[in-house]
PDB file of N, CA and C in Angstrom:
ATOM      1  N   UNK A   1     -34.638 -95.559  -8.795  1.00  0.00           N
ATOM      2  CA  UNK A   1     -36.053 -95.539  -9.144  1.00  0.00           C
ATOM      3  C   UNK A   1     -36.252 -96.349 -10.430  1.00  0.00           C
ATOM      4  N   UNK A   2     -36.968 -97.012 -10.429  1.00  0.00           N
ATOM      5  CA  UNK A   2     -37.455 -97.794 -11.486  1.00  0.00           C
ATOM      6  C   UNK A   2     -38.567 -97.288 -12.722  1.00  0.00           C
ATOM      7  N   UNK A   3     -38.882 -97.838 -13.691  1.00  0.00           N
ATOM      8  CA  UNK A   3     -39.639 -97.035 -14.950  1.00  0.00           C
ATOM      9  C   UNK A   3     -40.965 -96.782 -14.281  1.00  0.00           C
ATOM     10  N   UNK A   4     -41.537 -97.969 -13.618  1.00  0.00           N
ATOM     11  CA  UNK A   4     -42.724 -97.923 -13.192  1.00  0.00           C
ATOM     12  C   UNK A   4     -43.066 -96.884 -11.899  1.00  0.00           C
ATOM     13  N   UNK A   5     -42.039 -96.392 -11.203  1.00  0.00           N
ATOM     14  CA  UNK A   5     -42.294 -95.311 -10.532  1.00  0.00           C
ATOM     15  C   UNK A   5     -42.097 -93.611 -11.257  1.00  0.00           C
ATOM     16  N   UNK A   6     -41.892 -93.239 -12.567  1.00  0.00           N
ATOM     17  CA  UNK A   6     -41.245 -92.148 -13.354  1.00  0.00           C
ATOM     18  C   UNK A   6     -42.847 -92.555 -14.281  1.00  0.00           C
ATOM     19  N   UNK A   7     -43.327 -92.979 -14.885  1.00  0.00           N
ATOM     20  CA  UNK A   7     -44.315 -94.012 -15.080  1.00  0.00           C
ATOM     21  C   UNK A   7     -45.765 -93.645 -13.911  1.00  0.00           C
ATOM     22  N   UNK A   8     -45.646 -93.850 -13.236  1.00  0.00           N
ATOM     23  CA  UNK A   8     -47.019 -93.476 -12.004  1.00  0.00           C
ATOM     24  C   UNK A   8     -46.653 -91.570 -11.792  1.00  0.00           C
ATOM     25  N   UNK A   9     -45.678 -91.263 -11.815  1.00  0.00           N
ATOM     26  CA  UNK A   9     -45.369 -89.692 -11.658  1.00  0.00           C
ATOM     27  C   UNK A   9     -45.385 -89.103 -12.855  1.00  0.00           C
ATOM     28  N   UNK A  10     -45.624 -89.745 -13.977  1.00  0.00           N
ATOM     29  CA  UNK A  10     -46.031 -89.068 -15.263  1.00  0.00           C
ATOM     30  C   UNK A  10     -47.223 -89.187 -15.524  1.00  0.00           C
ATOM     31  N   UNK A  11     -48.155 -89.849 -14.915  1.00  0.00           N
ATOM     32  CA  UNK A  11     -49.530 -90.399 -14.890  1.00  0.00           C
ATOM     33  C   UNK A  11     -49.301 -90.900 -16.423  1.00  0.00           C
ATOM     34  N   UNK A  12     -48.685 -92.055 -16.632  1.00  0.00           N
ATOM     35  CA  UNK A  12     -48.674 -93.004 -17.722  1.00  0.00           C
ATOM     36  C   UNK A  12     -49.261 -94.256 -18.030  1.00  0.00           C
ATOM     37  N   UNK A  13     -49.729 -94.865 -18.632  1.00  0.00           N
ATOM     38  CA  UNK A  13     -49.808 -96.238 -18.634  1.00  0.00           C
ATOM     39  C   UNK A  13     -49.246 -96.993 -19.852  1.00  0.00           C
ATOM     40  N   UNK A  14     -47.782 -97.662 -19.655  1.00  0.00           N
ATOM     41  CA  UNK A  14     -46.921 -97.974 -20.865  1.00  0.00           C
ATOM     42  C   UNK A  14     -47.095 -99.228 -20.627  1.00  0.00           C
ATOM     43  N   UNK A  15     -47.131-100.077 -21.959  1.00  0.00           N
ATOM     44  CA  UNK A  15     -46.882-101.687 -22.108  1.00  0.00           C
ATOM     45  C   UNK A  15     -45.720-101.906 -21.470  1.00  0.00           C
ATOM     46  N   UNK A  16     -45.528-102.951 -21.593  1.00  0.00           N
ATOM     47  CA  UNK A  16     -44.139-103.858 -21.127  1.00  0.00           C
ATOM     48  C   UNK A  16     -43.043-103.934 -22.207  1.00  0.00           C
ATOM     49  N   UNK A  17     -43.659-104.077 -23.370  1.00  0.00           N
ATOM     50  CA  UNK A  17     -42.846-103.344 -24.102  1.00  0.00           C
ATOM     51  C   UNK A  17     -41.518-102.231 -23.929  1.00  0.00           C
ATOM     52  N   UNK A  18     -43.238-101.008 -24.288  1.00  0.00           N
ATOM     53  CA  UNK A  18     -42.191-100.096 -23.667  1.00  0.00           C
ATOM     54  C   UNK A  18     -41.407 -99.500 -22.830  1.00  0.00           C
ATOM     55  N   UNK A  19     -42.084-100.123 -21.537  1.00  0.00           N
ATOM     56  CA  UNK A  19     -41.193-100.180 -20.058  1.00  0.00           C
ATOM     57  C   UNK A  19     -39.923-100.735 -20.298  1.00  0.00           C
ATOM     58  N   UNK A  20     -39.442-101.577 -21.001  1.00  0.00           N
ATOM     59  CA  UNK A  20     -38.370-102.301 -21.483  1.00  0.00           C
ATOM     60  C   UNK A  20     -37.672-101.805 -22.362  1.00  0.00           C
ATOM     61  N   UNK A  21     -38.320-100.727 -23.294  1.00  0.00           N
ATOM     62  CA  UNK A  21     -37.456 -99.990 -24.121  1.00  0.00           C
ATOM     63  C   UNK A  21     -36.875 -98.761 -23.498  1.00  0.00           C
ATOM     64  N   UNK A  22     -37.602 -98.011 -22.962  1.00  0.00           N
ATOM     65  CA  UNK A  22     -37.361 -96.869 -22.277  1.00  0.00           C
ATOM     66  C   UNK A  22     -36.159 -97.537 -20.972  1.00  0.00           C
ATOM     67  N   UNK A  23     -36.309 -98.823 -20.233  1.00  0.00           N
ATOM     68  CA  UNK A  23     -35.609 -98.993 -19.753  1.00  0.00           C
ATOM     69  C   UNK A  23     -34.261 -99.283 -20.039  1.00  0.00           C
ATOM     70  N   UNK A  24     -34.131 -99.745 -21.091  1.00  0.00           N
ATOM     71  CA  UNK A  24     -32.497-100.197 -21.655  1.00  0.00           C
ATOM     72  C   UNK A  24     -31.904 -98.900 -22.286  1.00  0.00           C
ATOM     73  N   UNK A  25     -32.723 -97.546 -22.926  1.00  0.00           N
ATOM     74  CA  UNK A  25     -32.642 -96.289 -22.760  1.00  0.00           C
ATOM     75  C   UNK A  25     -31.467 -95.446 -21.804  1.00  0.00           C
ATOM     76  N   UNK A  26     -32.602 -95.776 -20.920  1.00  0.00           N
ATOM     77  CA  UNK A  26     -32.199 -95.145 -19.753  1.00  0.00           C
ATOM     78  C   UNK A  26     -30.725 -95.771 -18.747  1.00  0.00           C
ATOM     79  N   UNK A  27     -30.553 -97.155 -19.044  1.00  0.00           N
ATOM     80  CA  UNK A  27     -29.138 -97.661 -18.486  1.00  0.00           C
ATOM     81  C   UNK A  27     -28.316 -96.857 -19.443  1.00  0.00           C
ATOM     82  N   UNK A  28     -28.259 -97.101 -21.248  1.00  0.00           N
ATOM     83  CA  UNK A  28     -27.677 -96.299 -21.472  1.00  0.00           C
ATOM     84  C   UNK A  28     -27.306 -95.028 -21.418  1.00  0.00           C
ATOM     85  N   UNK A  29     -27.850 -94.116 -20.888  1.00  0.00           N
ATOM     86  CA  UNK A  29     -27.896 -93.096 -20.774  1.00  0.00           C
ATOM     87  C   UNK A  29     -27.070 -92.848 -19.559  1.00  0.00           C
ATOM     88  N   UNK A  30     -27.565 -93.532 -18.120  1.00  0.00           N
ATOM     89  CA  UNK A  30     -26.828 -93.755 -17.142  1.00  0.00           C
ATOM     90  C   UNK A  30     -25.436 -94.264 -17.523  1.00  0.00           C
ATOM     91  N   UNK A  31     -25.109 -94.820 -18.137  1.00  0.00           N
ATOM     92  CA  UNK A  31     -23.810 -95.333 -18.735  1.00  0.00           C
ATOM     93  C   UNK A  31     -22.730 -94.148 -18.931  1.00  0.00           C
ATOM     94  N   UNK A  32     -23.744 -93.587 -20.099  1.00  0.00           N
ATOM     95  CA  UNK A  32     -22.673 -92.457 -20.715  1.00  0.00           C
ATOM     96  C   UNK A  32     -22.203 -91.650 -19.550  1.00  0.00           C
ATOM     97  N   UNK A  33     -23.126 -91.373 -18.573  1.00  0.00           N
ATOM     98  CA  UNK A  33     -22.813 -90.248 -17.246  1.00  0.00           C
ATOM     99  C   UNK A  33     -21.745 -90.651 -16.765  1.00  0.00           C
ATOM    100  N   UNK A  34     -22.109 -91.911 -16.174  1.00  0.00           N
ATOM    101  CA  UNK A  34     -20.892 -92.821 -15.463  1.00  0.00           C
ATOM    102  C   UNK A  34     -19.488 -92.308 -16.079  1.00  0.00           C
ATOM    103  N   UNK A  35     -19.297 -92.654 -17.192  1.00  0.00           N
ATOM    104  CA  UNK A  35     -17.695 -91.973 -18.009  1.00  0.00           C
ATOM    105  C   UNK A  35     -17.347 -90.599 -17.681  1.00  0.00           C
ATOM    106  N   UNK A  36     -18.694 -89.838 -17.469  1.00  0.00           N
ATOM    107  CA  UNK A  36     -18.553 -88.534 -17.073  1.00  0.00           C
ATOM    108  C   UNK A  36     -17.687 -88.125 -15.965  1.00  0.00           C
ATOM    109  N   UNK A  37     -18.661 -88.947 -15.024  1.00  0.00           N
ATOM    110  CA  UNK A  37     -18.616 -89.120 -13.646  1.00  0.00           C
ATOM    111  C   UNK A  37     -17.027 -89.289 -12.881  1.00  0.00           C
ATOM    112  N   UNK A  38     -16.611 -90.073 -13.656  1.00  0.00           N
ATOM    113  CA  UNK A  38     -14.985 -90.560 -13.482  1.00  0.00           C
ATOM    114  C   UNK A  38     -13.867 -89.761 -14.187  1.00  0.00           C
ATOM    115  N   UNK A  39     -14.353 -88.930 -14.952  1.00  0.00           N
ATOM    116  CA  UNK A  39     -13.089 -87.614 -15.216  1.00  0.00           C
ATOM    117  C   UNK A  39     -12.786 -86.975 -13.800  1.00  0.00           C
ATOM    118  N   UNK A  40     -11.483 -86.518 -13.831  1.00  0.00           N
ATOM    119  CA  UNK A  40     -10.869 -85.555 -13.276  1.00  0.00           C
ATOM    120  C   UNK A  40     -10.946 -84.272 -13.942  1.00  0.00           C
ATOM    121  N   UNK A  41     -11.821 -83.539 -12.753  1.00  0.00           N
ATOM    122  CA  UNK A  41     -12.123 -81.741 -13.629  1.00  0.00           C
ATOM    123  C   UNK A  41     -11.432 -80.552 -12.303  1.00  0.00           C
ATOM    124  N   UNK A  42     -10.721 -81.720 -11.511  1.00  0.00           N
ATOM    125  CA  UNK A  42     -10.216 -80.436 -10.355  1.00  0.00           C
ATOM    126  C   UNK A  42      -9.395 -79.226 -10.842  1.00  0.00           C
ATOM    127  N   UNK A  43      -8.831 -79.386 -12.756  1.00  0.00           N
ATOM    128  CA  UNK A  43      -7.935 -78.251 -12.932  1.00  0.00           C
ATOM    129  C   UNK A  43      -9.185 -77.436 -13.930  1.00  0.00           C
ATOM    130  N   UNK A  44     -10.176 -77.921 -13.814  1.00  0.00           N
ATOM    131  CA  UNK A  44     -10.909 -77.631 -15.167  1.00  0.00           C
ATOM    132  C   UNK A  44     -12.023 -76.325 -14.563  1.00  0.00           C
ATOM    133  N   UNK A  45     -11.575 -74.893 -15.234  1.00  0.00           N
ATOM    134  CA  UNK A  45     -11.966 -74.143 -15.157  1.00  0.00           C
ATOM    135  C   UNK A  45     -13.299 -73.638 -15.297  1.00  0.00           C
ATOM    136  N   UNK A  46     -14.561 -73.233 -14.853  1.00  0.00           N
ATOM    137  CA  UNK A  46     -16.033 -73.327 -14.829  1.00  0.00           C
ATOM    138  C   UNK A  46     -16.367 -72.709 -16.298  1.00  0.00           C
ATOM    139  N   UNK A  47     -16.791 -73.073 -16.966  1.00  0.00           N
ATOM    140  CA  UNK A  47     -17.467 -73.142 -18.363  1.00  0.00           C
ATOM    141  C   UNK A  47     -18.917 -72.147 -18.069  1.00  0.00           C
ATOM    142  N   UNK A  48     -18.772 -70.839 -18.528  1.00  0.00           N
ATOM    143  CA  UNK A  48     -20.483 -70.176 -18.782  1.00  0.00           C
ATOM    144  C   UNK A  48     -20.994 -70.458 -20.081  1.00  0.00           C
ATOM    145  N   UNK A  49     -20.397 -69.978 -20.872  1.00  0.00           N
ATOM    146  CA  UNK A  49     -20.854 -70.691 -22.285  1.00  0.00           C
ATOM    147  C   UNK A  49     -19.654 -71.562 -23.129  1.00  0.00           C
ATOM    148  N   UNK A  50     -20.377 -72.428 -24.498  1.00  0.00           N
ATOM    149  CA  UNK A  50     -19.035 -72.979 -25.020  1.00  0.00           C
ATOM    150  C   UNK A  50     -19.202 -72.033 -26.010  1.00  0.00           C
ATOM    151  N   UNK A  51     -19.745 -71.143 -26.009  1.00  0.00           N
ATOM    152  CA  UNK A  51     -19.389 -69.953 -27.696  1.00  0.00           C
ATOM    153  C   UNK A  51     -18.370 -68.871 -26.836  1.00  0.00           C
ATOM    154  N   UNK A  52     -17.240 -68.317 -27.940  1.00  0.00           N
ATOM    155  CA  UNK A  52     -16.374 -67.285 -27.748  1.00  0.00           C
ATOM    156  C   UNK A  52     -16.674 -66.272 -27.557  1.00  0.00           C
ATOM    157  N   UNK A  53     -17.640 -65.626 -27.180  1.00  0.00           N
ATOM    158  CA  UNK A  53     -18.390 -64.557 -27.168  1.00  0.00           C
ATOM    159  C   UNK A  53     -18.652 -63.891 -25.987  1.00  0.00           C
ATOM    160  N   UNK A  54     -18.762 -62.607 -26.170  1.00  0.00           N
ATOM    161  CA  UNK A  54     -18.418 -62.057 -24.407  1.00  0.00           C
ATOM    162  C   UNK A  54     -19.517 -60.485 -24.585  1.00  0.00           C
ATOM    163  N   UNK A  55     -19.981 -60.396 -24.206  1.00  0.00           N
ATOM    164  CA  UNK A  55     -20.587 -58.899 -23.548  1.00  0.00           C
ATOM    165  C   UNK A  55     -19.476 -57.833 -23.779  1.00  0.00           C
ATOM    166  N   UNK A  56     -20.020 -56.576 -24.260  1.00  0.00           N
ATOM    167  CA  UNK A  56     -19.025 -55.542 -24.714  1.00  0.00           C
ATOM    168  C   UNK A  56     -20.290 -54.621 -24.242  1.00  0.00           C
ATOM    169  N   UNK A  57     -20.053 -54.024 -22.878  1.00  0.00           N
ATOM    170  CA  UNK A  57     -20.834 -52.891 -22.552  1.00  0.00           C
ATOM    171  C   UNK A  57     -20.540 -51.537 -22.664  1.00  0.00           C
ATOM    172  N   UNK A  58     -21.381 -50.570 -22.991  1.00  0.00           N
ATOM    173  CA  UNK A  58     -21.252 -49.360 -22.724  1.00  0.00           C
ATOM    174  C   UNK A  58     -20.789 -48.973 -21.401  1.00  0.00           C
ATOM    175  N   UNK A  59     -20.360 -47.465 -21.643  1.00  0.00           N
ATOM    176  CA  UNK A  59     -20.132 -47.046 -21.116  1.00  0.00           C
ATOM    177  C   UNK A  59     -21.434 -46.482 -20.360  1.00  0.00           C
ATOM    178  N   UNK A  60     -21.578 -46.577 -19.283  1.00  0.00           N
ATOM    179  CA  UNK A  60     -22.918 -46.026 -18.243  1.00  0.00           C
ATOM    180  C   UNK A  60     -22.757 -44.311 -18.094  1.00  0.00           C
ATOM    181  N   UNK A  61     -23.383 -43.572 -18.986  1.00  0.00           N
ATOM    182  CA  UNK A  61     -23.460 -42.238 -18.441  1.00  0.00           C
ATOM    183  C   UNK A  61     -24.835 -41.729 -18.519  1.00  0.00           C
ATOM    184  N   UNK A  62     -25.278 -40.713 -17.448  1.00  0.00           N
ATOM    185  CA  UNK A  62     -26.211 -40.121 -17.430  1.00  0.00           C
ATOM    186  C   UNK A  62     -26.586 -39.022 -18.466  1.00  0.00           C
ATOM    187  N   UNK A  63     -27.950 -38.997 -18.899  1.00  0.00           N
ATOM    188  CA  UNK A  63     -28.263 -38.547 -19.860  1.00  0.00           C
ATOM    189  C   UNK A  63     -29.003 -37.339 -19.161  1.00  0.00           C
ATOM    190  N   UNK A  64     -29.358 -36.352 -20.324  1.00  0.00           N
ATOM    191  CA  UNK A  64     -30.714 -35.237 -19.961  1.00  0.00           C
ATOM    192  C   UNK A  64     -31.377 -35.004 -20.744  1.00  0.00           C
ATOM    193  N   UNK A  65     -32.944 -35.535 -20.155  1.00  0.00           N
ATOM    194  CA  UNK A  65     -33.846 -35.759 -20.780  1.00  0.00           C
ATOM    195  C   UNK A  65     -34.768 -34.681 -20.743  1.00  0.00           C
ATOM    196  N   UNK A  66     -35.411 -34.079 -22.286  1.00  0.00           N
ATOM    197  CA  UNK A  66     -36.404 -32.901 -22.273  1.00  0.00           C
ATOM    198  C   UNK A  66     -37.435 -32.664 -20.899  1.00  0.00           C
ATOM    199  N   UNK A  67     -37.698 -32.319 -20.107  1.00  0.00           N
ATOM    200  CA  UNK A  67     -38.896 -32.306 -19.185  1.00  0.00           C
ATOM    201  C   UNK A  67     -40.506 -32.202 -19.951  1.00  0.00           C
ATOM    202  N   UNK A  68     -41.072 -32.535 -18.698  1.00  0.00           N
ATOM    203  CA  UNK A  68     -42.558 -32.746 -19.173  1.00  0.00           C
ATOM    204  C   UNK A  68     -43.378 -31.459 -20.096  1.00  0.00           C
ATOM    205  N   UNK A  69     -42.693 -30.410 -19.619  1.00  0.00           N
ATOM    206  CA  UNK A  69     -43.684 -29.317 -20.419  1.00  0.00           C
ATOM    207  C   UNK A  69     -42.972 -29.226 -21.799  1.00  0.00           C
ATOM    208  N   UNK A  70     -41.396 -29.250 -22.313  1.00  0.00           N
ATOM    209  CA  UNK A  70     -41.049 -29.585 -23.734  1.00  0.00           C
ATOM    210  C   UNK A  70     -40.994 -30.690 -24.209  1.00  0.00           C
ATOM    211  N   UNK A  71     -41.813 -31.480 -23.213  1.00  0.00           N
ATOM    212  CA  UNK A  71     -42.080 -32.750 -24.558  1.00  0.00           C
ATOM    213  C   UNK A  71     -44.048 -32.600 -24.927  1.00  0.00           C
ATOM    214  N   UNK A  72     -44.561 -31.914 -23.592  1.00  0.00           N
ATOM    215  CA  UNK A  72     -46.042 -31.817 -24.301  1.00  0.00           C
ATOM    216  C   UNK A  72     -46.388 -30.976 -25.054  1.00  0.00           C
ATOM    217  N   UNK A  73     -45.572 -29.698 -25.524  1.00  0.00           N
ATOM    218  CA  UNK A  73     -45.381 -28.661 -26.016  1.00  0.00           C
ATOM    219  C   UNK A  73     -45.643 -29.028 -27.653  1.00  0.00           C
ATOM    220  N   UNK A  74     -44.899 -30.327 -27.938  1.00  0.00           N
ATOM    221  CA  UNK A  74     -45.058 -30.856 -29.180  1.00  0.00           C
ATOM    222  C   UNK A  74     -46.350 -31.612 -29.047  1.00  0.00           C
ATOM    223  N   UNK A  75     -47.346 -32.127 -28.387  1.00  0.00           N
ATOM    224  CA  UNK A  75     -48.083 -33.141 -28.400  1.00  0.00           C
ATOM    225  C   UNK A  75     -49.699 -32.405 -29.445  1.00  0.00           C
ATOM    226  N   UNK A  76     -50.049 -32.904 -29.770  1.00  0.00           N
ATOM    227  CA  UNK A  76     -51.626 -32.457 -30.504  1.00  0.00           C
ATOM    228  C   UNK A  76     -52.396 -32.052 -29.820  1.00  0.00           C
ATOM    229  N   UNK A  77     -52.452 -32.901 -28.550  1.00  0.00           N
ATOM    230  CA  UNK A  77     -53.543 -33.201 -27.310  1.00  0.00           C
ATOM    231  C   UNK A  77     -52.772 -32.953 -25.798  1.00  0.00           C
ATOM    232  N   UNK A  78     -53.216 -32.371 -25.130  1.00  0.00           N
ATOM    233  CA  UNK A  78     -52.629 -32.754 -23.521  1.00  0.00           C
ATOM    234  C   UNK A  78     -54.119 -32.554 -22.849  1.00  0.00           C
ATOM    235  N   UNK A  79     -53.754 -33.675 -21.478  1.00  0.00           N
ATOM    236  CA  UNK A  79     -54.821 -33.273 -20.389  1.00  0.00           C
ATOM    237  C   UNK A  79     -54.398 -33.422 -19.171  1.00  0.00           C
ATOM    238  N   UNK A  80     -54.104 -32.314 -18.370  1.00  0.00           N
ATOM    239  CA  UNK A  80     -53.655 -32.397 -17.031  1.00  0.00           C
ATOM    240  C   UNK A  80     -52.269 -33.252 -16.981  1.00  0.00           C
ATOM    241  N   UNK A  81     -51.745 -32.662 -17.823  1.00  0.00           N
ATOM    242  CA  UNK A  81     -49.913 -32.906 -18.067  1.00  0.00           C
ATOM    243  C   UNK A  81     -49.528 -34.185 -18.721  1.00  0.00           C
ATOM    244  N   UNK A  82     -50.801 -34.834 -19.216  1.00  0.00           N
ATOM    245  CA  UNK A  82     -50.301 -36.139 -20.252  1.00  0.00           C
ATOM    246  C   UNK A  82     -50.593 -35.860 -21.180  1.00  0.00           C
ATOM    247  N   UNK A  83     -49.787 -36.589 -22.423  1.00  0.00           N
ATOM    248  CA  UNK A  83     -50.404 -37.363 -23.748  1.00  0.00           C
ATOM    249  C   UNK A  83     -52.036 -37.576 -24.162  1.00  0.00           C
ATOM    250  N   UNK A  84     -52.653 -36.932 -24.729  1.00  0.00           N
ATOM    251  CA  UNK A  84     -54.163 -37.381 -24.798  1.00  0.00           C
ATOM    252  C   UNK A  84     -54.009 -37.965 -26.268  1.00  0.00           C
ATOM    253  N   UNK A  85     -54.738 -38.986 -26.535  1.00  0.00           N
ATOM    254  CA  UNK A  85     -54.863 -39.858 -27.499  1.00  0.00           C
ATOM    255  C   UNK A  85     -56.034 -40.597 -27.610  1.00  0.00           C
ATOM    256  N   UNK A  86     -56.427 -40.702 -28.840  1.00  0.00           N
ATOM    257  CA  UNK A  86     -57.552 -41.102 -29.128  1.00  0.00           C
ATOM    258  C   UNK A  86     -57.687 -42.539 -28.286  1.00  0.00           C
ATOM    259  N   UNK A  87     -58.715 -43.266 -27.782  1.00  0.00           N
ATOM    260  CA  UNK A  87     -59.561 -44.342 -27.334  1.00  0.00           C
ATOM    261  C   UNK A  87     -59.117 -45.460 -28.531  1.00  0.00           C
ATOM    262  N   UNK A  88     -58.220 -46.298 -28.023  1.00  0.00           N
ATOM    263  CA  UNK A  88     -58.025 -47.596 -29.234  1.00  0.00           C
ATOM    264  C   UNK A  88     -59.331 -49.209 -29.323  1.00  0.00           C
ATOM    265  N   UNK A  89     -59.623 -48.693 -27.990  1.00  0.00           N
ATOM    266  CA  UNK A  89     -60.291 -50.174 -27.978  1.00  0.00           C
ATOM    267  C   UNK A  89     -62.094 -49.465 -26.912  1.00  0.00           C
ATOM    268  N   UNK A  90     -63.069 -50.345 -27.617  1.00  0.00           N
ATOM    269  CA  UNK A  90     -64.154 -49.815 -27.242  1.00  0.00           C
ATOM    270  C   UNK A  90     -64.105 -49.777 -25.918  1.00  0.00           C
TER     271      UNK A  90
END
């Protein structure tokens, strides 16, 4: 694909100029890949991150949680088994 089609799909309108800058850009860029492109990675192990850092999870256990009538027991307000609280917004 050429600049002038990346260019009509960006809804752009670039000088010639810069069609020419962005284009010699972009070979380079294609360039660098190319070097990429030509490594051998068949021993090369899949990369998730490049930081040393790993997830350290808990342990998953089930908890027990107060039920509804000792937690409204503390509340100021209840109505028909909820939280009543003042109106924040008109």
């Amino acid at each position: 694909m050429d600049i002038s089609s990346y260019e009509e799909m960006a809804k752009l309108k670039l000088s010639e100029s810069e069609r020419e800058l962005i284009s010699r850009r972009v070979d380079t860029l294609m360039d660098s890949f190319s070097e990429i492109k030509d490594s051998d990675t068949a021993e090369a192990a899949p990369l998730v991150s490049v930081l040393d850092i790993y997830n350290i999870f808990r342990e998953d256990t089930a908890l027990k949680y107060p039920d509804r009538d000792e937690l409204l027991k503390n509340a100021p307000e209840e109505n028909d088994g909820f939280f009543s609280v003042p109106k924040a917004l008109g």
